[in-house]
PDB file of N, CA and C in Angstrom:
ATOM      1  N   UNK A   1      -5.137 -14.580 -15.760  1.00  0.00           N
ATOM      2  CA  UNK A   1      -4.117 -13.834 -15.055  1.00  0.00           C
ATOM      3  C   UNK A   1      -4.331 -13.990 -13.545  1.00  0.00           C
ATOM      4  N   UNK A   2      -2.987 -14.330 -12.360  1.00  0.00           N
ATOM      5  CA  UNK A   2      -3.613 -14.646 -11.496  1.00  0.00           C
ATOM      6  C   UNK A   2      -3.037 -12.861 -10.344  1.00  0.00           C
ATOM      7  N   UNK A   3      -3.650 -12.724  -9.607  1.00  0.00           N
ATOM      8  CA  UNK A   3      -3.689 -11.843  -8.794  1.00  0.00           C
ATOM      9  C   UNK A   3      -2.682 -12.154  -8.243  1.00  0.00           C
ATOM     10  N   UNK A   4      -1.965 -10.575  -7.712  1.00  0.00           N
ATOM     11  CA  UNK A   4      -0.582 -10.804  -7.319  1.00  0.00           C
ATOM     12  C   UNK A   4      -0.942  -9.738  -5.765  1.00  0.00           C
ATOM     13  N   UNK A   5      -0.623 -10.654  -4.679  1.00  0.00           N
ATOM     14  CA  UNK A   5      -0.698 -10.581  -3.615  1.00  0.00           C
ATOM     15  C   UNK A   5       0.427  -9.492  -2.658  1.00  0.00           C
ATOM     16  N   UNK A   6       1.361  -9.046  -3.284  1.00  0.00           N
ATOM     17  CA  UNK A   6       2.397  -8.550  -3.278  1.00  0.00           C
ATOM     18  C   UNK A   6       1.833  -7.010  -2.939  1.00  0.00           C
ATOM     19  N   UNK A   7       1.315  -6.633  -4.116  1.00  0.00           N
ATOM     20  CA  UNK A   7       0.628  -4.726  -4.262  1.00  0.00           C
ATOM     21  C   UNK A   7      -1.087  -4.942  -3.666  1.00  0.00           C
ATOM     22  N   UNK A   8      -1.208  -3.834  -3.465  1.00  0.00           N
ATOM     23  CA  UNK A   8      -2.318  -3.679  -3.328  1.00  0.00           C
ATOM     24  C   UNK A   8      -3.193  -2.634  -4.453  1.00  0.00           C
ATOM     25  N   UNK A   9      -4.250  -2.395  -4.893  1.00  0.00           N
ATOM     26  CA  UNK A   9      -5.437  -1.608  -5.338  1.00  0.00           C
ATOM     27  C   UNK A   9      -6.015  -0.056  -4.944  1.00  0.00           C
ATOM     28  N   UNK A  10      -6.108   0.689  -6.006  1.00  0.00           N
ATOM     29  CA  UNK A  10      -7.490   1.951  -4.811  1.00  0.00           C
ATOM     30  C   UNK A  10      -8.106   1.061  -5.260  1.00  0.00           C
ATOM     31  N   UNK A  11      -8.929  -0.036  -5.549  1.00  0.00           N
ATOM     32  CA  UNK A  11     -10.338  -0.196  -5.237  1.00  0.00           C
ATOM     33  C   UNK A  11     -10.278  -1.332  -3.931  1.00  0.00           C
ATOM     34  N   UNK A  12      -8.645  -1.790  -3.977  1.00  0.00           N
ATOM     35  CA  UNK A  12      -8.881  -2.683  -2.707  1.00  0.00           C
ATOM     36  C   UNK A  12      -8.982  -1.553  -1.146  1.00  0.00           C
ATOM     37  N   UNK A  13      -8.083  -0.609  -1.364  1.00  0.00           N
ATOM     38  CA  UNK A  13      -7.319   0.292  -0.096  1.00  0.00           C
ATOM     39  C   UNK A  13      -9.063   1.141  -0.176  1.00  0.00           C
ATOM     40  N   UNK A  14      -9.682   1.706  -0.867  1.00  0.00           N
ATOM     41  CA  UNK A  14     -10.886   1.622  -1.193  1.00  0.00           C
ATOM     42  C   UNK A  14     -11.891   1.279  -0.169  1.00  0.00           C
ATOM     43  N   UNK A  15     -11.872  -0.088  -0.225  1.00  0.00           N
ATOM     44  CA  UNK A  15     -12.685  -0.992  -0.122  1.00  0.00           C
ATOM     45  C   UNK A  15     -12.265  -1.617   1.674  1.00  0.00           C
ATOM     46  N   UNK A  16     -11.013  -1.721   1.458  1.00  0.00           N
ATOM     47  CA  UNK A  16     -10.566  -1.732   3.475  1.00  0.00           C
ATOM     48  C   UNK A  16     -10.981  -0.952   4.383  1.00  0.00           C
ATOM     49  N   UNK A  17     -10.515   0.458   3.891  1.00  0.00           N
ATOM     50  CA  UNK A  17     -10.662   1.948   4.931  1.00  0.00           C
ATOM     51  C   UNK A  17     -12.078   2.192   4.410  1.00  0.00           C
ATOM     52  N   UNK A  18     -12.947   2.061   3.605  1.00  0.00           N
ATOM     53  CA  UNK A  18     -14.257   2.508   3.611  1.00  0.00           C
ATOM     54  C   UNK A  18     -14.235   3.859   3.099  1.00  0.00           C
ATOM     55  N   UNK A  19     -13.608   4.223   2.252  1.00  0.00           N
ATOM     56  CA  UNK A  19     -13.238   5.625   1.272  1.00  0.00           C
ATOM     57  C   UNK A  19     -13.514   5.520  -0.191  1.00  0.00           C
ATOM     58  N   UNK A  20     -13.689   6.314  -0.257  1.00  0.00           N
ATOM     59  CA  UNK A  20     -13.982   6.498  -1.920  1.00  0.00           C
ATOM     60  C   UNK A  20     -12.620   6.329  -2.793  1.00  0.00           C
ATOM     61  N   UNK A  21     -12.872   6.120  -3.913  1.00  0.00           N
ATOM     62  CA  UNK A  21     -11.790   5.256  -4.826  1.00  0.00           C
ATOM     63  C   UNK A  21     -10.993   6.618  -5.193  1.00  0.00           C
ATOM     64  N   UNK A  22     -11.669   7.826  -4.949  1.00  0.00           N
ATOM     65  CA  UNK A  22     -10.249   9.373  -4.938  1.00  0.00           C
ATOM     66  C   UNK A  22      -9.462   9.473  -4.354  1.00  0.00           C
ATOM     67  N   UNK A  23     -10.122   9.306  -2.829  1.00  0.00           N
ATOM     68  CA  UNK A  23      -9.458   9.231  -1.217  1.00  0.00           C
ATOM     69  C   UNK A  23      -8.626   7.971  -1.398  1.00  0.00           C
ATOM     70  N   UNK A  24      -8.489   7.070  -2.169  1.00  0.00           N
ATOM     71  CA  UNK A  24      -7.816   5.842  -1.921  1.00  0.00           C
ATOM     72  C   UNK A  24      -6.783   6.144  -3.036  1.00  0.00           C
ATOM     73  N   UNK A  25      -6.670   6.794  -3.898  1.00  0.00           N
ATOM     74  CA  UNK A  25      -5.805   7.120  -4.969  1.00  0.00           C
ATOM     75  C   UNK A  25      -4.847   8.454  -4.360  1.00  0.00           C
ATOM     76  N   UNK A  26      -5.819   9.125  -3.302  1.00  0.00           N
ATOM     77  CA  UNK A  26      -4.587  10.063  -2.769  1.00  0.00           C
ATOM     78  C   UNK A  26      -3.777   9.164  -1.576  1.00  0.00           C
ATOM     79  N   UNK A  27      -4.138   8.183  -1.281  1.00  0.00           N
ATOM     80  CA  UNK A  27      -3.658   7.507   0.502  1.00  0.00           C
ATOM     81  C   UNK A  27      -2.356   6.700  -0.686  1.00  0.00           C
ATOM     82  N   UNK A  28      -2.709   6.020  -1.689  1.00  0.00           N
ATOM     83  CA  UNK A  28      -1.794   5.321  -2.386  1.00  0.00           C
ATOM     84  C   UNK A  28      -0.401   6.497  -2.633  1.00  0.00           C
ATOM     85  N   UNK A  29      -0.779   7.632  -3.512  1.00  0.00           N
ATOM     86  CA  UNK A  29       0.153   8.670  -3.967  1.00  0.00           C
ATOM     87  C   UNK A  29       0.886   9.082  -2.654  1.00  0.00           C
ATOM     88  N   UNK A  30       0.724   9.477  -1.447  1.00  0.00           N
ATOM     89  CA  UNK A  30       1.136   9.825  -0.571  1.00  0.00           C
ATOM     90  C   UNK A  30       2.398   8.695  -0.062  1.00  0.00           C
ATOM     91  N   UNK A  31       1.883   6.985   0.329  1.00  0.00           N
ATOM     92  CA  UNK A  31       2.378   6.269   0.959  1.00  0.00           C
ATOM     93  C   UNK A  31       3.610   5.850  -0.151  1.00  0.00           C
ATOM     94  N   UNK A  32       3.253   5.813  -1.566  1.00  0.00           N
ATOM     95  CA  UNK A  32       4.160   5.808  -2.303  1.00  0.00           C
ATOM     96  C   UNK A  32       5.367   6.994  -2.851  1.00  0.00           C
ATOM     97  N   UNK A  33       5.122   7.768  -2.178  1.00  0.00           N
ATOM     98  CA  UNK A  33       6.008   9.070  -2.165  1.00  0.00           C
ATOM     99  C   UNK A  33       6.863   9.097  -0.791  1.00  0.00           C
ATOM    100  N   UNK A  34       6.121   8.477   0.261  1.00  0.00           N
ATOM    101  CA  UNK A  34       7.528   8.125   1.054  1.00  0.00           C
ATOM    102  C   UNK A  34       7.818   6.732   1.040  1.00  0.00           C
ATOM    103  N   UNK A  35       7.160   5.464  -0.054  1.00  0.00           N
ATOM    104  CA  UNK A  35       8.315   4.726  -0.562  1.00  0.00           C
ATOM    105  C   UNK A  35       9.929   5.238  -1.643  1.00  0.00           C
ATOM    106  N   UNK A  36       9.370   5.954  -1.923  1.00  0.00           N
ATOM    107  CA  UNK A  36      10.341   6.444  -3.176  1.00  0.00           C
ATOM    108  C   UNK A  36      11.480   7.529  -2.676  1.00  0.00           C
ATOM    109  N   UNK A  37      10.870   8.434  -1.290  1.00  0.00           N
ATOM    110  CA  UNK A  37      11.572   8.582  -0.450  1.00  0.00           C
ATOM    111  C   UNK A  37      12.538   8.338  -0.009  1.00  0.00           C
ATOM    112  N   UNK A  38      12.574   7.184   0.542  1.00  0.00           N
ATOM    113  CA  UNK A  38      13.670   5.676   1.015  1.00  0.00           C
ATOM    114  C   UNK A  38      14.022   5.523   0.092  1.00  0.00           C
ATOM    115  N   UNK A  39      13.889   5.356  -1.229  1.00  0.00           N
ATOM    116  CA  UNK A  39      14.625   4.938  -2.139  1.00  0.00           C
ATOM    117  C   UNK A  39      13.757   3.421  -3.209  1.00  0.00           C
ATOM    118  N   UNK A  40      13.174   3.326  -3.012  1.00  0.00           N
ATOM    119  CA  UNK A  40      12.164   1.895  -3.617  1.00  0.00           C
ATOM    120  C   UNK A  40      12.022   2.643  -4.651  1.00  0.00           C
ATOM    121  N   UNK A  41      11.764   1.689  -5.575  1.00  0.00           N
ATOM    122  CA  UNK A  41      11.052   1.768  -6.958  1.00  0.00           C
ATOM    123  C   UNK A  41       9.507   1.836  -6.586  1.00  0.00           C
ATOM    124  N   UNK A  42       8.717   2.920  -7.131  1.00  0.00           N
ATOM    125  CA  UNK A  42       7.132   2.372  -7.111  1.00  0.00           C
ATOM    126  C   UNK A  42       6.226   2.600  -8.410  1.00  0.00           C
ATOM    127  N   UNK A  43       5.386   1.879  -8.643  1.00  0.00           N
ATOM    128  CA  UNK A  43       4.452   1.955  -9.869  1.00  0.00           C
ATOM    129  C   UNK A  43       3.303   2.785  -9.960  1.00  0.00           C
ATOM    130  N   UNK A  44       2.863   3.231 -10.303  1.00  0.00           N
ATOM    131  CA  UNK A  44       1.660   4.389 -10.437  1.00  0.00           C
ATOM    132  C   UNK A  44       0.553   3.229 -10.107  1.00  0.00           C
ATOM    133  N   UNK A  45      -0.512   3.675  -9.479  1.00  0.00           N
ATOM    134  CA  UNK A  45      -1.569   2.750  -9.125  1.00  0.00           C
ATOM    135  C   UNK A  45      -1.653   1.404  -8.560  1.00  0.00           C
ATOM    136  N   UNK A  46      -0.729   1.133  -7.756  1.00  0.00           N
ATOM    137  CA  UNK A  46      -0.008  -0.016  -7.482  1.00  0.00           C
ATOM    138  C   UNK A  46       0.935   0.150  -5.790  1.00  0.00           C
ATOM    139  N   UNK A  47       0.942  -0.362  -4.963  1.00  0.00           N
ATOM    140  CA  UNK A  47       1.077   0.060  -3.673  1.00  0.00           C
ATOM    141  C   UNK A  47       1.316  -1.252  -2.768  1.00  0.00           C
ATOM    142  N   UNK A  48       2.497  -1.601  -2.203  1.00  0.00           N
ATOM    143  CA  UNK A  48       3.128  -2.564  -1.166  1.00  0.00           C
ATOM    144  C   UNK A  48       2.256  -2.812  -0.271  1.00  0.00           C
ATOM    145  N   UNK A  49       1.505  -4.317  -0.507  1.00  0.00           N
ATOM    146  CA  UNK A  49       0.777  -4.384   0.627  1.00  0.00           C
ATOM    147  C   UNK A  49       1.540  -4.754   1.877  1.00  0.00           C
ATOM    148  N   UNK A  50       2.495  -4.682   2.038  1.00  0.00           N
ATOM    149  CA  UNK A  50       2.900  -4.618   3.313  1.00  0.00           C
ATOM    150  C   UNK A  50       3.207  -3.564   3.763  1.00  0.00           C
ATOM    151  N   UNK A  51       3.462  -2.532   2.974  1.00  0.00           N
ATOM    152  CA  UNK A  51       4.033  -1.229   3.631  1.00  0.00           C
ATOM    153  C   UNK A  51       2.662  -0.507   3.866  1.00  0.00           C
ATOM    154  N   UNK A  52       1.364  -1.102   3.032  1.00  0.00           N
ATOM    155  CA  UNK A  52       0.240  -0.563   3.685  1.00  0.00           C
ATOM    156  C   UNK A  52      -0.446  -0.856   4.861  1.00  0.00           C
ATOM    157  N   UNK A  53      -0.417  -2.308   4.864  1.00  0.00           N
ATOM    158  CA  UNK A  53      -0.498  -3.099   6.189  1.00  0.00           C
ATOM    159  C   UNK A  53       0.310  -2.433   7.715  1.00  0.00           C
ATOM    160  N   UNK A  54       1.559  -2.320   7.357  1.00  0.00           N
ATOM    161  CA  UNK A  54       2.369  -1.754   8.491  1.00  0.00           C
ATOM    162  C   UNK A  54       1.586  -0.117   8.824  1.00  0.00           C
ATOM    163  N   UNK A  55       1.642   0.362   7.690  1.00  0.00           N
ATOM    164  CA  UNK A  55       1.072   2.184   7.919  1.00  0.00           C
ATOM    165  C   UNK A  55      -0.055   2.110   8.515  1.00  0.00           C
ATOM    166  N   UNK A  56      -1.398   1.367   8.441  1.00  0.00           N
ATOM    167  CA  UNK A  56      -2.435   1.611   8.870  1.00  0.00           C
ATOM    168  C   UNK A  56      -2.929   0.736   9.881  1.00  0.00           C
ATOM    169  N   UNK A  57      -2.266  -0.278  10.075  1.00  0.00           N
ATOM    170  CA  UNK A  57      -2.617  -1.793  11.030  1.00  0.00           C
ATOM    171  C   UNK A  57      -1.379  -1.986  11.810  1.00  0.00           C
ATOM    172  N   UNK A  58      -0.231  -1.626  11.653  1.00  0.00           N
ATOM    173  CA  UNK A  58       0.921  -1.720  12.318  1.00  0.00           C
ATOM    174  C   UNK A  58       1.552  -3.218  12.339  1.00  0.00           C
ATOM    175  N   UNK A  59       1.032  -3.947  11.216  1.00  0.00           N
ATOM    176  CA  UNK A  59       1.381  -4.881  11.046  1.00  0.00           C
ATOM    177  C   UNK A  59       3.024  -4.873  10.499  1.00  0.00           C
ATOM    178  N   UNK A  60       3.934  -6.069  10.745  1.00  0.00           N
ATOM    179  CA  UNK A  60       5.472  -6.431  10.734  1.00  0.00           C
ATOM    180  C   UNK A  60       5.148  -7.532  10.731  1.00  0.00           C
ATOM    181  N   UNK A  61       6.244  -8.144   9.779  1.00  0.00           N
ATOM    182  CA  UNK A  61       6.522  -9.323   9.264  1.00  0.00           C
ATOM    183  C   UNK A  61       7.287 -10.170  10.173  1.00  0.00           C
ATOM    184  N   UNK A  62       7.251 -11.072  10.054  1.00  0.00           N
ATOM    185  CA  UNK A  62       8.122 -12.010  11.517  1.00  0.00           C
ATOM    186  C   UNK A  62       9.480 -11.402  11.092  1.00  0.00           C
ATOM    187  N   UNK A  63      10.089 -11.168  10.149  1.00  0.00           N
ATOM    188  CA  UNK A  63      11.658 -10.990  10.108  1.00  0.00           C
ATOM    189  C   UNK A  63      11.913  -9.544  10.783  1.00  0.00           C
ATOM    190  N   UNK A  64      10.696  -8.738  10.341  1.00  0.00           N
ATOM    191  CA  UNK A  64      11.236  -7.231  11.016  1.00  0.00           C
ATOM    192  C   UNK A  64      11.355  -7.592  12.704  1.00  0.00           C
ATOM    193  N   UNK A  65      10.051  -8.255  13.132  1.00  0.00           N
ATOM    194  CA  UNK A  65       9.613  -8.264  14.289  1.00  0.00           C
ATOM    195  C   UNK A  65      10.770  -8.633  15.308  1.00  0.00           C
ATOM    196  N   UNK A  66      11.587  -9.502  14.807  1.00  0.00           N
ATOM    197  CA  UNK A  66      13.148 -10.530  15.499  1.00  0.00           C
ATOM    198  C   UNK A  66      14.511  -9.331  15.683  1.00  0.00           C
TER     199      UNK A  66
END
């Protein structure tokens, strides 16, 4: 099975911010509650690595950025 680059992990979000895999299961539940907010579909345990990227690194994609 190959890894899908798309979502992110609590053991990856975990493993970035230097938090324990609880603290990373509440940062997921939170960021995915104001995806669903907006209106997105989201998956339980499972989290947009870009919308995490943007929340905590302020990272944007060349298309937002234009």
């Amino acid at each position: 099975m190959t890894a899908n680059k798309n979502v992110i992990t609590a053991d990856e979000i975990a493993e970035c911010l230097g938090v324990s895999k609880s603290s990373a299961y509440k940062i997921m539940h939170t960021l995915n509650k104001e995806l669903k907010a907006k209106g997105f579909y989201t998956v339980a345990g499972k989290l947009s690595r870009r919308y995490f990227e943007e929340k905590f690194y302020g990272v944007q994609s060349a298309e937002e950025g234009e």
